[in-house]
Protein backbone atom coordinates (compact mmCIF):
# COMPACT_ATOMS: atom_id res chain seq x y z
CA UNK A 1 0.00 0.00 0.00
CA UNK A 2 1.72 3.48 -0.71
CA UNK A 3 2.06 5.75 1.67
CA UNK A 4 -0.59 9.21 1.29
CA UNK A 5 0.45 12.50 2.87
CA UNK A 6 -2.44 14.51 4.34
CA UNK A 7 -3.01 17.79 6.12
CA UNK A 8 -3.99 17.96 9.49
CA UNK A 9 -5.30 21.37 9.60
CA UNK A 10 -6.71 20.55 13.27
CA UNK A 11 -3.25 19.83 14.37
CA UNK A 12 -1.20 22.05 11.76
CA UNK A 13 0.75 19.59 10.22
CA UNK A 14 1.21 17.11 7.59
CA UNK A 15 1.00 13.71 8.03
CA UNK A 16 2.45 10.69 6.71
CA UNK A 17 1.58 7.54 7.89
CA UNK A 18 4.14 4.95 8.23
CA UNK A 19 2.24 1.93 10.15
CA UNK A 20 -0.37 1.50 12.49
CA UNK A 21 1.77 2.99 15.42
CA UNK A 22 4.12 5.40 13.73
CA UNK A 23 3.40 8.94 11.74
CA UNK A 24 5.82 11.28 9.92
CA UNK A 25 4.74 14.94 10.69
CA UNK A 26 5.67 18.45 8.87
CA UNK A 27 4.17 20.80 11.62
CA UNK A 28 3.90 24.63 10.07
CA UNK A 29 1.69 27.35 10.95
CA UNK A 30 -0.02 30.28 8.69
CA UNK A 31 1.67 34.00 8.62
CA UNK A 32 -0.41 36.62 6.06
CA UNK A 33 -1.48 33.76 3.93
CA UNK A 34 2.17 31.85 3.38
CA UNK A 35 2.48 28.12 5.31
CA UNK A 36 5.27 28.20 7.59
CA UNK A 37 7.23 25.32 7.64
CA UNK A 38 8.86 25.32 11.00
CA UNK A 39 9.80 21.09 12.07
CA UNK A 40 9.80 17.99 10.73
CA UNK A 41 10.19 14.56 13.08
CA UNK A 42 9.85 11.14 11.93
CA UNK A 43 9.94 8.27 14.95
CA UNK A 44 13.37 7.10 15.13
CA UNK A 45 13.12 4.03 14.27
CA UNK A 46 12.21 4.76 10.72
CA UNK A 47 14.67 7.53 10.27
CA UNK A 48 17.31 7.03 7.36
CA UNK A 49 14.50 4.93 5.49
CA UNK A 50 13.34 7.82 3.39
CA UNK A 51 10.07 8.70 4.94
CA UNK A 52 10.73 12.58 5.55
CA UNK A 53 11.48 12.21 1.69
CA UNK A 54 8.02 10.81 0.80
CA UNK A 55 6.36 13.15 3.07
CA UNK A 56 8.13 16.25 1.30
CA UNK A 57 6.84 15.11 -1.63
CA UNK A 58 3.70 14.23 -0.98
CA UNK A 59 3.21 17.99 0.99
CA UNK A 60 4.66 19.44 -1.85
CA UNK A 61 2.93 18.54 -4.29
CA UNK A 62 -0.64 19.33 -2.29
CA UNK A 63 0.94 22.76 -1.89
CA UNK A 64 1.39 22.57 -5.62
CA UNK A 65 -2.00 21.71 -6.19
CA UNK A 66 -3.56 24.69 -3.81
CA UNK A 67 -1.02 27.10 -5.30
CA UNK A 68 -0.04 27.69 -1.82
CA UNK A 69 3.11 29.80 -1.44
CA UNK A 70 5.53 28.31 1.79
CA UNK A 71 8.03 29.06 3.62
CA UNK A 72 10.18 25.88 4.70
CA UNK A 73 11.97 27.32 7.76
CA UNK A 74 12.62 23.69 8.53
CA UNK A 75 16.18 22.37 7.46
CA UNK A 76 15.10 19.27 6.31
CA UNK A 77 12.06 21.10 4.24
CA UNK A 78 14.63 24.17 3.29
CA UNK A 79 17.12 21.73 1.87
CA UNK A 80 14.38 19.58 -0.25
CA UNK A 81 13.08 23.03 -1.80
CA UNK A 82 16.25 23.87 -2.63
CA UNK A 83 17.17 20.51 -4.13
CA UNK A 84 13.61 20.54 -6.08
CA UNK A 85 13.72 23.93 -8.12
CA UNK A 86 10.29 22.81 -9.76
CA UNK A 87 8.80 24.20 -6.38
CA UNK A 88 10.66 27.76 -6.47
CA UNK A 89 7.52 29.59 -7.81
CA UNK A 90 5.98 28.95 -4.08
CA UNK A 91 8.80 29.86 -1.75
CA UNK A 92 8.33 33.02 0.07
């Protein structure tokens, strides 16, 4: 089964689920309109696997889709926007 990001507006971060047990989270926060990327944690014992990858691009992408201009104040999220100049049109 692949994994689906969502947003978790109630909570104010992305989610990416990685089992029954474990999520990957992008938490942000809104500023005049931009999303504020601000931390990213995935449970330990998944990190190095590639699941803060997947969970980039899956919240890319739905920022893509919304037209949502971000700003990843996040390393990890910083770093992937730089690497992935397709999104530069949305970074504030």
């Amino acid at each position: 089964m692949p994994h689906r990001v969502l947003d978790n507006p109630q909570n104010c971060r992305f989610e990416l689920s990685i089992d029954a047990d474990a999520v990957a989270a992008a938490y942000y926060r809104k500023e005049a309109g931009v999303l504020v990327l601000i931390h990213t944690e995935v449970p330990f014992e998944y990190s190095g696997a590639g699941f803060a990858t997947k969970l980039a691009n899956g919240l890319f992408a739905i920022l893509r889709e919304r037209q949502q201009k971000v700003a990843p104040r996040c390393v990890f999220m910083a770093n992937y926007a730089v690497q992935h100049p397709e999104y530069s049109d949305l970074i504030c």
